[in-house]
N, C-alpha and C. Protein backbone atom coordinates (compact mmCIF):
# COMPACT_ATOMS: atom_id res chain seq x y z
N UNK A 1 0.81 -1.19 0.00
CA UNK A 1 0.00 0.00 0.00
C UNK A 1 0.86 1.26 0.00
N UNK A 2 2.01 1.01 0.89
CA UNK A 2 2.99 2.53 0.51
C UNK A 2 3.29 2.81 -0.44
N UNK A 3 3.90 1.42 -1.34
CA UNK A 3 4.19 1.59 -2.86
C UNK A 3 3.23 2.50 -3.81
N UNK A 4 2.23 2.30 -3.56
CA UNK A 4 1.41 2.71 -4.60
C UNK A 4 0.88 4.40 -4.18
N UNK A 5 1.00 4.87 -2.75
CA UNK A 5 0.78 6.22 -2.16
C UNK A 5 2.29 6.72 -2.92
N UNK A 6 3.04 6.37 -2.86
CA UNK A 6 4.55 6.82 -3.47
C UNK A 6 4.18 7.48 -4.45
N UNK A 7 3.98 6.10 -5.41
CA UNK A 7 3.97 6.00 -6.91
C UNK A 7 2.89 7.50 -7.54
N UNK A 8 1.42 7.58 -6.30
CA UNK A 8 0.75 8.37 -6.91
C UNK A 8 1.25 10.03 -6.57
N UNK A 9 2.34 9.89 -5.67
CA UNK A 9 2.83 11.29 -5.09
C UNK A 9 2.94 12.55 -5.86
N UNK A 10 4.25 12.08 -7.04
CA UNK A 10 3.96 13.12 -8.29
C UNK A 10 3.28 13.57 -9.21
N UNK A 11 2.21 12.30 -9.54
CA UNK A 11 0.47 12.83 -10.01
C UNK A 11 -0.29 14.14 -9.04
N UNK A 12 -0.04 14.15 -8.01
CA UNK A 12 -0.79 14.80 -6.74
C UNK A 12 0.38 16.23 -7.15
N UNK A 13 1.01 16.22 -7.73
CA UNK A 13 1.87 17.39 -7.17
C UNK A 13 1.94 17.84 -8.48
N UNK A 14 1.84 17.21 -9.73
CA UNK A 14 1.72 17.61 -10.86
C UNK A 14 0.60 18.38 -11.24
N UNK A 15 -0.27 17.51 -10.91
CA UNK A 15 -2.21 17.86 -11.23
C UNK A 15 -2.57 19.71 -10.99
N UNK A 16 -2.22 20.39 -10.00
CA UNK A 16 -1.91 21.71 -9.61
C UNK A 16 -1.64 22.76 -10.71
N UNK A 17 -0.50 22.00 -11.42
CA UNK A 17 -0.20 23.39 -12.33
C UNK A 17 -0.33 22.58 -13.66
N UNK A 18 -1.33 21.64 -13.69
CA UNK A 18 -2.06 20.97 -15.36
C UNK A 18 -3.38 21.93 -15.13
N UNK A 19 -4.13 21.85 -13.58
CA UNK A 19 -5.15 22.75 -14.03
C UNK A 19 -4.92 23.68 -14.40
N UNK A 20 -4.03 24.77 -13.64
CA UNK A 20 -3.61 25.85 -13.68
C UNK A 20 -3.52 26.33 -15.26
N UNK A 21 -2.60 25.82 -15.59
CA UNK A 21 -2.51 25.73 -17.08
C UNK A 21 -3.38 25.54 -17.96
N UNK A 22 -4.73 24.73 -17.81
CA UNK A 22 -6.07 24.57 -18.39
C UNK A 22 -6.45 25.36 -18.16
N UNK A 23 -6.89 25.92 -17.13
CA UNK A 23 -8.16 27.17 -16.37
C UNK A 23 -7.88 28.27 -15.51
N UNK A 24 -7.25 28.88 -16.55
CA UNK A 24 -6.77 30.02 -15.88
C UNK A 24 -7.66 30.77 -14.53
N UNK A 25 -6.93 30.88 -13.83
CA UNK A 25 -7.45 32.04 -12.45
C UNK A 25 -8.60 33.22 -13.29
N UNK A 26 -9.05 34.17 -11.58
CA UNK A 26 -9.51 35.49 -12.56
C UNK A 26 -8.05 36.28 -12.05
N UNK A 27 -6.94 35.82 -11.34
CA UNK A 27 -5.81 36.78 -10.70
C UNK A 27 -5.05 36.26 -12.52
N UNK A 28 -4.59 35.39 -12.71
CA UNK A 28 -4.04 34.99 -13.62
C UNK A 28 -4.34 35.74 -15.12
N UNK A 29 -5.54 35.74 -15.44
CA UNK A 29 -6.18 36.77 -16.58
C UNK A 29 -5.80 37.86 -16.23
N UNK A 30 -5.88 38.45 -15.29
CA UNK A 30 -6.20 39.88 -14.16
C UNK A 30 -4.35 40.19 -14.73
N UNK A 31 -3.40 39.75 -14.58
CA UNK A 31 -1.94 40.04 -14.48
C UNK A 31 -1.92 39.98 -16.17
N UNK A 32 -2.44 39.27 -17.00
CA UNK A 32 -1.88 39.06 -18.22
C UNK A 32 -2.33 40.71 -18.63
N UNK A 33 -3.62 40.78 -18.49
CA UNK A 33 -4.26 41.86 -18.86
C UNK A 33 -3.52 43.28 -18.67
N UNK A 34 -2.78 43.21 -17.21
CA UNK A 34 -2.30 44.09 -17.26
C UNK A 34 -0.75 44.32 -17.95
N UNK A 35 -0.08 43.10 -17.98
CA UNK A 35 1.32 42.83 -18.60
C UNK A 35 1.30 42.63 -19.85
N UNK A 36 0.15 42.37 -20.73
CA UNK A 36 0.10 42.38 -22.56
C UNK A 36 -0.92 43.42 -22.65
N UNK A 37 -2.03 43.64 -21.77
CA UNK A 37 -2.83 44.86 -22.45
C UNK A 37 -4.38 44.14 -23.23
N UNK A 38 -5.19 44.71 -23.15
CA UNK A 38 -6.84 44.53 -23.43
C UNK A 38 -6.75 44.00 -24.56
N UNK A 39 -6.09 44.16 -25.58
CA UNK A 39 -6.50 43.26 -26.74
C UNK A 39 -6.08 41.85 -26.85
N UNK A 40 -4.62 41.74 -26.13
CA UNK A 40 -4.33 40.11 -25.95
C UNK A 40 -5.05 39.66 -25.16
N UNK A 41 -5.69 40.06 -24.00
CA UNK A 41 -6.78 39.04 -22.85
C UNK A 41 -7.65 38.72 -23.46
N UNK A 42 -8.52 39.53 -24.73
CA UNK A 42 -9.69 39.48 -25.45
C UNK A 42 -9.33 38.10 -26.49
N UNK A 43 -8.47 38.89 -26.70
CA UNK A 43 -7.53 37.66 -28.31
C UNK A 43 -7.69 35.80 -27.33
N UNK A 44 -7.03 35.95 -26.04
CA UNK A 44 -6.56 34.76 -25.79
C UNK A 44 -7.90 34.15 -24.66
N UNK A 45 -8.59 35.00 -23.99
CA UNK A 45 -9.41 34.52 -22.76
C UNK A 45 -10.95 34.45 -23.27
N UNK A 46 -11.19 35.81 -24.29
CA UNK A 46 -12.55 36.40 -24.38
C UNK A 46 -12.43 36.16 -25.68
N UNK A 47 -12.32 35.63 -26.49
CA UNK A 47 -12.74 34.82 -28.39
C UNK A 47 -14.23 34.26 -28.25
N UNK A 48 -14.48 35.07 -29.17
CA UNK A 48 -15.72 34.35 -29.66
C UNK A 48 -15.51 32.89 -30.84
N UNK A 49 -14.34 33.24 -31.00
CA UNK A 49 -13.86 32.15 -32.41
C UNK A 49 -14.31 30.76 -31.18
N UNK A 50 -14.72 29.45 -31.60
CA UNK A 50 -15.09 28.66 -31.03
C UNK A 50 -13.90 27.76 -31.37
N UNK A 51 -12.73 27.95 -30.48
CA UNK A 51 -11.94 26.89 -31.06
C UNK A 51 -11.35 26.03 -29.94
N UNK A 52 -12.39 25.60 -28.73
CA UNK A 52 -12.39 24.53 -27.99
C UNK A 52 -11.38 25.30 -26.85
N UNK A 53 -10.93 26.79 -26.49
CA UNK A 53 -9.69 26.68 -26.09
C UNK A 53 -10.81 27.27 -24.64
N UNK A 54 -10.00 28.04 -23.93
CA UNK A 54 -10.75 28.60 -22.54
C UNK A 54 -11.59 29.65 -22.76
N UNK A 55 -12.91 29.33 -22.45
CA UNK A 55 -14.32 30.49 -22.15
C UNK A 55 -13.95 31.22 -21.01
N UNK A 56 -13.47 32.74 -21.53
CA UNK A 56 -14.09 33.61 -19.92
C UNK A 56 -15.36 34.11 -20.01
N UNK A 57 -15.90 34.18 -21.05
CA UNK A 57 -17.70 34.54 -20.92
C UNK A 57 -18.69 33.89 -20.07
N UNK A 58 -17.82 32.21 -19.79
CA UNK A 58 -18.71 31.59 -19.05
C UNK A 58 -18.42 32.27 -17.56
N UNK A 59 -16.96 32.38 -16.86
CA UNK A 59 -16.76 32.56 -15.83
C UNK A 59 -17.26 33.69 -15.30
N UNK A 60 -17.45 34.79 -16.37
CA UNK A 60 -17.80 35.71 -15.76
C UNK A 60 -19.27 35.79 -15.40
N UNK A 61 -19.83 34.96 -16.31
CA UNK A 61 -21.43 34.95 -15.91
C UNK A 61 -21.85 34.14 -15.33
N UNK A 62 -20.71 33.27 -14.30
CA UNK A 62 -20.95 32.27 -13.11
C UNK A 62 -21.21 33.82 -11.88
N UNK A 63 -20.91 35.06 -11.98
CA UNK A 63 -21.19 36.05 -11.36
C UNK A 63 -20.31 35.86 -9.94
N UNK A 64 -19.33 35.20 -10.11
CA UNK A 64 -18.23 35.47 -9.12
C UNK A 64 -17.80 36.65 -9.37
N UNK A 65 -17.18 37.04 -8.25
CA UNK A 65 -16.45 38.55 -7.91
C UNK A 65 -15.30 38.61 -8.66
N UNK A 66 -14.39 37.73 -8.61
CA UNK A 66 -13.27 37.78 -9.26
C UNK A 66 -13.56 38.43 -10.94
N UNK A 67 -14.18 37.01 -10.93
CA UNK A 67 -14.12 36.92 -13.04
C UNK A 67 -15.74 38.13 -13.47
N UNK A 68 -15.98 38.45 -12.25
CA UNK A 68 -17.13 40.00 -12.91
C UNK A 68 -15.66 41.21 -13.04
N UNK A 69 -14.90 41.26 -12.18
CA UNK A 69 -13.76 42.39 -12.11
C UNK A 69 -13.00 42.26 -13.29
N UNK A 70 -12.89 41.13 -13.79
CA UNK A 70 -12.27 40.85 -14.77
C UNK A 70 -12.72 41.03 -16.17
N UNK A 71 -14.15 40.94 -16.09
CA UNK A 71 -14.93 41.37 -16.90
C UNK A 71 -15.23 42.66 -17.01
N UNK A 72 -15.19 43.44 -16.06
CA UNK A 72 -15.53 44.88 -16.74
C UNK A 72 -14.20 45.71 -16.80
N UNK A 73 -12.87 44.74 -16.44
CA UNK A 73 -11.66 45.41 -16.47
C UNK A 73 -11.37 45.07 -18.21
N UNK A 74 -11.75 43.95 -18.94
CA UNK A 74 -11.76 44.02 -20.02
C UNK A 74 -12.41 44.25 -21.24
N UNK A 75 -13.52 44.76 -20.87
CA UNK A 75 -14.93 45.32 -21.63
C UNK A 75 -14.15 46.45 -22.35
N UNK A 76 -13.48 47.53 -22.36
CA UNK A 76 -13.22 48.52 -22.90
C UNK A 76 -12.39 48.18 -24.32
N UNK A 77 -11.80 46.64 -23.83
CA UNK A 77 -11.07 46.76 -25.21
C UNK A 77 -11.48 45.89 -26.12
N UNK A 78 -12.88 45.26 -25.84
CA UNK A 78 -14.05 44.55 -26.76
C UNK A 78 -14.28 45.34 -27.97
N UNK A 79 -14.59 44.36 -28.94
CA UNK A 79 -15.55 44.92 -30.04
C UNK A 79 -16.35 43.97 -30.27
N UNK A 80 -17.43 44.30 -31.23
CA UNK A 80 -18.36 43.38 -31.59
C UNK A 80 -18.72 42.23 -30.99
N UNK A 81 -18.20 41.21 -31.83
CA UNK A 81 -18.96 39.89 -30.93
C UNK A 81 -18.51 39.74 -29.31
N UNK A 82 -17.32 40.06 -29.25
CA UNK A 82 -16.49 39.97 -28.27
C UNK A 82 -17.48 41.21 -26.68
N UNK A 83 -17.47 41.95 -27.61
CA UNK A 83 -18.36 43.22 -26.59
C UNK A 83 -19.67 42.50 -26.17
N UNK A 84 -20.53 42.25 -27.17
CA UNK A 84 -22.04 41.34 -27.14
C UNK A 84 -21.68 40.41 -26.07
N UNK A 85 -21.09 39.57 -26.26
CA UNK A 85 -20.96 38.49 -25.38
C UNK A 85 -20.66 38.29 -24.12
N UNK A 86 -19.97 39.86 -23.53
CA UNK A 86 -19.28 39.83 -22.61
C UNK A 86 -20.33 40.91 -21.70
N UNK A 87 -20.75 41.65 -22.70
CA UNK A 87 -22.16 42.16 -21.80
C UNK A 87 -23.34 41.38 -21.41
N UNK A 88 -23.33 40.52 -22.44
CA UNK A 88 -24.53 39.40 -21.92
C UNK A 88 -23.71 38.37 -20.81
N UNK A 89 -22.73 38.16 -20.92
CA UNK A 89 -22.38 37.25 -19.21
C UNK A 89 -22.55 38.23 -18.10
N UNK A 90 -22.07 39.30 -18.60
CA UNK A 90 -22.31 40.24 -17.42
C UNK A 90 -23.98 40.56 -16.83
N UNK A 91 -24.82 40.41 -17.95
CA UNK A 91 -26.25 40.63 -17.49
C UNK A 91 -26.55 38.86 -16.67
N UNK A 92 -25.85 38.24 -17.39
CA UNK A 92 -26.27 36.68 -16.59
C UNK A 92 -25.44 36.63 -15.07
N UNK A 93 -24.28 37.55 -14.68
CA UNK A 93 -23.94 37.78 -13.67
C UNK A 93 -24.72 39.04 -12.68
N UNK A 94 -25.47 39.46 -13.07
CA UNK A 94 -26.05 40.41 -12.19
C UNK A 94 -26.71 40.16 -11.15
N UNK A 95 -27.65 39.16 -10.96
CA UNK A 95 -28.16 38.60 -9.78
C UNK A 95 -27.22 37.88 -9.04
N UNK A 96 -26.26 37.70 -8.92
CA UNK A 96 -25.32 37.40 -8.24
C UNK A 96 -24.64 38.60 -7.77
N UNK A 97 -24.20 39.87 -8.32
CA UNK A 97 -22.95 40.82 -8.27
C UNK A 97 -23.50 41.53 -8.90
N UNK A 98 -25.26 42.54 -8.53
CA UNK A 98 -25.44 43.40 -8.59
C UNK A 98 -24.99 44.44 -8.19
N UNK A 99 -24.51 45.06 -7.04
CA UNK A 99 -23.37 46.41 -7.20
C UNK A 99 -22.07 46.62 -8.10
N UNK A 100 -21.87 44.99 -8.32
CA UNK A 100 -20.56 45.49 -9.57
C UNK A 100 -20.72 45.78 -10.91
N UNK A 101 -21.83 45.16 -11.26
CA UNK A 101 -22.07 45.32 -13.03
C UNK A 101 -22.83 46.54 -13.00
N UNK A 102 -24.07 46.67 -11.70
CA UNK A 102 -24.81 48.27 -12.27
C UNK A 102 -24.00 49.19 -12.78
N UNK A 103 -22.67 49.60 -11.76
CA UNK A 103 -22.31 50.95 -12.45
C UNK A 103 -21.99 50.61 -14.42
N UNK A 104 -21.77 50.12 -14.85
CA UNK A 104 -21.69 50.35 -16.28
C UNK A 104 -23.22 50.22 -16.79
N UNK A 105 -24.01 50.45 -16.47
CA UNK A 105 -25.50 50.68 -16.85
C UNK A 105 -25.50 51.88 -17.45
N UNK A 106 -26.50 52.28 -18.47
CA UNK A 106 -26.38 53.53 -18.80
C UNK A 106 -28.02 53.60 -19.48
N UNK A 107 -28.29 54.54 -19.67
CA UNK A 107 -29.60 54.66 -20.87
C UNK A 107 -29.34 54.22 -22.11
N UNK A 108 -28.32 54.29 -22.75
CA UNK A 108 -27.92 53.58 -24.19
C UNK A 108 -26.93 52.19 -23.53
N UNK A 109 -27.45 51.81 -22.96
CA UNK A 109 -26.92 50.10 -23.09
C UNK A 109 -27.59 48.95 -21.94
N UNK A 110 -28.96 49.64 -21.46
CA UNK A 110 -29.62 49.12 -20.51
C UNK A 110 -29.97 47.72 -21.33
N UNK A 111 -30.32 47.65 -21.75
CA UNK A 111 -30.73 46.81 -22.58
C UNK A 111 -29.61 45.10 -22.44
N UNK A 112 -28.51 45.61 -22.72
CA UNK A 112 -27.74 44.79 -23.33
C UNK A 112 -26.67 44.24 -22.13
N UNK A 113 -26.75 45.18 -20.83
CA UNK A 113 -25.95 45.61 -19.54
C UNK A 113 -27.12 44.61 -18.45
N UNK A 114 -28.58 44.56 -18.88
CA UNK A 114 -29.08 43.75 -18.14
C UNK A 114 -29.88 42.71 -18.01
N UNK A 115 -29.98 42.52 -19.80
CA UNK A 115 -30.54 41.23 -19.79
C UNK A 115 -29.92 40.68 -20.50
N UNK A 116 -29.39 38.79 -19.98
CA UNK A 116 -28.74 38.20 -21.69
C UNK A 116 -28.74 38.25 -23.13
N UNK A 117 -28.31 37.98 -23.95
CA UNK A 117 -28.71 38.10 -25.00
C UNK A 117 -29.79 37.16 -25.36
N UNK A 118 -29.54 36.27 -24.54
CA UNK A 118 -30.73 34.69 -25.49
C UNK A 118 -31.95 34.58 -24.77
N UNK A 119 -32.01 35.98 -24.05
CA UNK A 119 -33.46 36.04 -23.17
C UNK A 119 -34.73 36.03 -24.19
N UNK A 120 -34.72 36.46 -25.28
CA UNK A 120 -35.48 36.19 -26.17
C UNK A 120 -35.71 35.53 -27.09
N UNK A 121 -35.04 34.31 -26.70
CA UNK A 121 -34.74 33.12 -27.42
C UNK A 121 -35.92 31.87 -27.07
N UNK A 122 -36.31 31.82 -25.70
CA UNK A 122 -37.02 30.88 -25.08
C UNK A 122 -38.27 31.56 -25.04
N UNK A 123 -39.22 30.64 -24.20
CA UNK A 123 -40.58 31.40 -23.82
C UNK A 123 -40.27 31.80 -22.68
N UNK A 124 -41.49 32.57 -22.00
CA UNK A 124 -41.58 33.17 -20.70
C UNK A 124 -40.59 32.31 -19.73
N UNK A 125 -42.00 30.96 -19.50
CA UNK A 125 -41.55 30.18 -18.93
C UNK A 125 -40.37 30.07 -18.24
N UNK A 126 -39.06 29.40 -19.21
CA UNK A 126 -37.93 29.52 -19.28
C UNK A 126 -37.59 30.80 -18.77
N UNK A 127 -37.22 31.75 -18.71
CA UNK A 127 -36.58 33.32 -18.55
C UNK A 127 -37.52 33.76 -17.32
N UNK A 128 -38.29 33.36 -17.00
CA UNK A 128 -39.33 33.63 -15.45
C UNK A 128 -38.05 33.69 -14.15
N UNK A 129 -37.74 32.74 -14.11
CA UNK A 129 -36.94 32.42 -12.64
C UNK A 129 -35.31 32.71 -13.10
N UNK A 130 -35.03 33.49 -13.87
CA UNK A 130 -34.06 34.57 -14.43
C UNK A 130 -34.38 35.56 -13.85
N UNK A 131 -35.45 36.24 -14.75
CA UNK A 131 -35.81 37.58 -13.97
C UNK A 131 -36.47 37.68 -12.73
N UNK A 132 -36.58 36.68 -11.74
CA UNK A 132 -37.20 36.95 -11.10
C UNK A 132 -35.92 36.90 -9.79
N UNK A 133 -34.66 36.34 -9.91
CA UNK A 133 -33.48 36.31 -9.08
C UNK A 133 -33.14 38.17 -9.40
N UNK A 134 -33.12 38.44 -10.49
CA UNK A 134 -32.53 39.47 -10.77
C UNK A 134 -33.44 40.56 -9.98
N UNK A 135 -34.44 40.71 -10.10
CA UNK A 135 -35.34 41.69 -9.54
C UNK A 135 -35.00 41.56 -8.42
N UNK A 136 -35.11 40.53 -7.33
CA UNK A 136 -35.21 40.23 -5.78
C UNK A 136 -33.58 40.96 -5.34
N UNK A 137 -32.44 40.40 -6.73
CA UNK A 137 -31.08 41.08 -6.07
C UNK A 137 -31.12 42.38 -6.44
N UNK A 138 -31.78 42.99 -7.55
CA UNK A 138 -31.99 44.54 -7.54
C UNK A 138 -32.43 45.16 -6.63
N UNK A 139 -33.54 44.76 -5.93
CA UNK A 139 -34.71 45.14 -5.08
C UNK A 139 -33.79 45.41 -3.86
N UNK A 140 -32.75 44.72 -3.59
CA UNK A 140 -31.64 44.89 -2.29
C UNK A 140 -30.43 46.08 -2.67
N UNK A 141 -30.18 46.49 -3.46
CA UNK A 141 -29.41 47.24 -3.64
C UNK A 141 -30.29 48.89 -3.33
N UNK A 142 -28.96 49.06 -2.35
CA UNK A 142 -29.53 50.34 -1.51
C UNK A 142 -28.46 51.68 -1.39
N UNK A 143 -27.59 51.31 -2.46
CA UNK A 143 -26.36 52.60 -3.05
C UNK A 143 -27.40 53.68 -3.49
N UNK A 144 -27.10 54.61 -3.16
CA UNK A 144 -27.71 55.61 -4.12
C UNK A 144 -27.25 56.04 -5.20
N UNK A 145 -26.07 55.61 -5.65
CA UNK A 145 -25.37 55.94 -6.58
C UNK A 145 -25.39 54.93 -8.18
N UNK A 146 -26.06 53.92 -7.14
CA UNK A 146 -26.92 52.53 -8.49
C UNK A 146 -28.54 53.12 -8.59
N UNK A 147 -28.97 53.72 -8.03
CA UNK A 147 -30.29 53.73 -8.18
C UNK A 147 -30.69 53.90 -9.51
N UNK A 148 -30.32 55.08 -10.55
CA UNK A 148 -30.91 54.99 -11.58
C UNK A 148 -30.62 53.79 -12.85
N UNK A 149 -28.89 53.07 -12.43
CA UNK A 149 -29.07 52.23 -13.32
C UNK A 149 -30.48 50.98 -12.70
N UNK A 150 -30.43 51.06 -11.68
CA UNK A 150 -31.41 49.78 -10.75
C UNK A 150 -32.66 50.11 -11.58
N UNK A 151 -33.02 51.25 -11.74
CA UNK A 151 -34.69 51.88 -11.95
C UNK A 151 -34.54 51.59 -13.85
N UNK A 152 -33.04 51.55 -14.56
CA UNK A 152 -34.04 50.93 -15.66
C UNK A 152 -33.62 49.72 -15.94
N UNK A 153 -32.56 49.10 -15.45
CA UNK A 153 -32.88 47.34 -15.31
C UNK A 153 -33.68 46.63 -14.95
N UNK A 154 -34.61 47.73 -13.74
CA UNK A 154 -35.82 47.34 -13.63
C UNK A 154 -37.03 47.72 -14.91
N UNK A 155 -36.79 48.62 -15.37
CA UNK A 155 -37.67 49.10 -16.74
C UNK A 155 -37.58 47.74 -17.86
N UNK A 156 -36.32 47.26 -17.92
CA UNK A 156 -35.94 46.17 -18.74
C UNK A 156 -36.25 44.95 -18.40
N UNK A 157 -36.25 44.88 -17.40
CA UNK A 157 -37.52 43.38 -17.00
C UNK A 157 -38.63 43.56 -16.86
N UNK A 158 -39.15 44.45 -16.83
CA UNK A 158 -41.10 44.95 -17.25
C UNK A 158 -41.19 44.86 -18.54
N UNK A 159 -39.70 45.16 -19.34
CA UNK A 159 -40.35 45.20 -20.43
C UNK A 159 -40.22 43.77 -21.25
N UNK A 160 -39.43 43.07 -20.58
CA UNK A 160 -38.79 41.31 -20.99
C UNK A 160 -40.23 40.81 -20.88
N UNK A 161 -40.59 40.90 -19.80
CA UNK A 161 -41.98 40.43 -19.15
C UNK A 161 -42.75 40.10 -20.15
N UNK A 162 -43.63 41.54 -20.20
CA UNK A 162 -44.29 41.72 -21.38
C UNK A 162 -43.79 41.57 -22.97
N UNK A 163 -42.74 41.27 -23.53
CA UNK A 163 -42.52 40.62 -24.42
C UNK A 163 -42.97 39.53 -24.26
N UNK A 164 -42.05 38.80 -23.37
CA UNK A 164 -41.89 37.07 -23.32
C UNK A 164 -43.35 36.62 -23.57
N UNK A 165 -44.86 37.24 -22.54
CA UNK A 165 -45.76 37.00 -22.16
C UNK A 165 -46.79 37.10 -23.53
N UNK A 166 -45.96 38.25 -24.49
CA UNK A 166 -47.28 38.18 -25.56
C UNK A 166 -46.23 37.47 -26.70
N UNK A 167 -45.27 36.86 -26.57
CA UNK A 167 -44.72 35.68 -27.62
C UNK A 167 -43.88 36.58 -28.61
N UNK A 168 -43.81 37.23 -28.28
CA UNK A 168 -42.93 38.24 -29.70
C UNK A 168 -41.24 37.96 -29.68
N UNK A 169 -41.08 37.91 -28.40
CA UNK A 169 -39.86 37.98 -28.07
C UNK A 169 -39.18 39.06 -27.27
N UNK A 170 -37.52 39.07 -27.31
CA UNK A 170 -37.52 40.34 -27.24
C UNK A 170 -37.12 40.93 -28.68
């Protein structure tokens, strides 16, 4: 039995920096970003190109603290698909890490800042117990300095609502 605790010793000590190397940190992104700059984190973390390598769109819209910081530390140097995608994890992170994503709310990007993109993809149904986490973590935010993005993310799920409800979409 020792033999084989031995044998598995350097698997155990290896395994550490194989994940590491698979799945990057949000500290790990967080340093590249700042040591190559917004377009290589986008190029290497945030691709929309589907080429099997590491999703940060997902991490960030797991609405952890880390990979939301990471996300709006790299939003500026998005374009297109890359921008879309990274605002919609961020709207799928909001009920989790509503004080961090409101402040980039605005009147020209409420829309896109607080609801996913594929919210109008499903029926009500589906997207119900979405918006309904999101409202309850809006409803707690008591900054005064979020209030007006709060008042139209809330406008944007009245108005999801009533899409979803008469079938149009959004």
């Amino acid at each position: 039995m020792k033999k084989i605790k031995l044998a598995l010793a350097p698997l155990v000590l290896i395994f550490p920096v194989i994940a590491t190397a698979a799945d990057p940190t949000a500290a790990d992104v967080r340093a590249y970003l700042e040591s190559k700059g917004g377009d290589a984190a986008v190029s290497k973390f945030f691709s929309c190109a589907d080429d099997g390598g590491f999703n940060g769109f997902e991490r960030v819209a797991s609405g952890d603290k880390e990979w939301v910081d990471v996300g709006l530390r790299v939003l500026p140097s998005t374009a297109a698909c890359e921008r879309e995608v990274l605002y919609s994890s961020l709207a799928q992170a909001m009920p989790k890490a509503p004080t961090l994503v409101l402040p980039l709310v605005t009147k020209n990007n409420a829309r896109v800042a607080c609801l996913p993109l594929s919210i109008g993809d499903d029926d009500m149904k589906s997207w119900a117990p979405h918006l309904a986490r999101l409202e309850k973590a809006l409803s707690r935010v008591s900054q005064e300095n979020l209030q007006n993005a709060k008042k139209l993310c809330m406008q944007e799920i009245s108005a999801a609502r009533k899409s979803l409800k008469s079938g149009r979409g959004m």
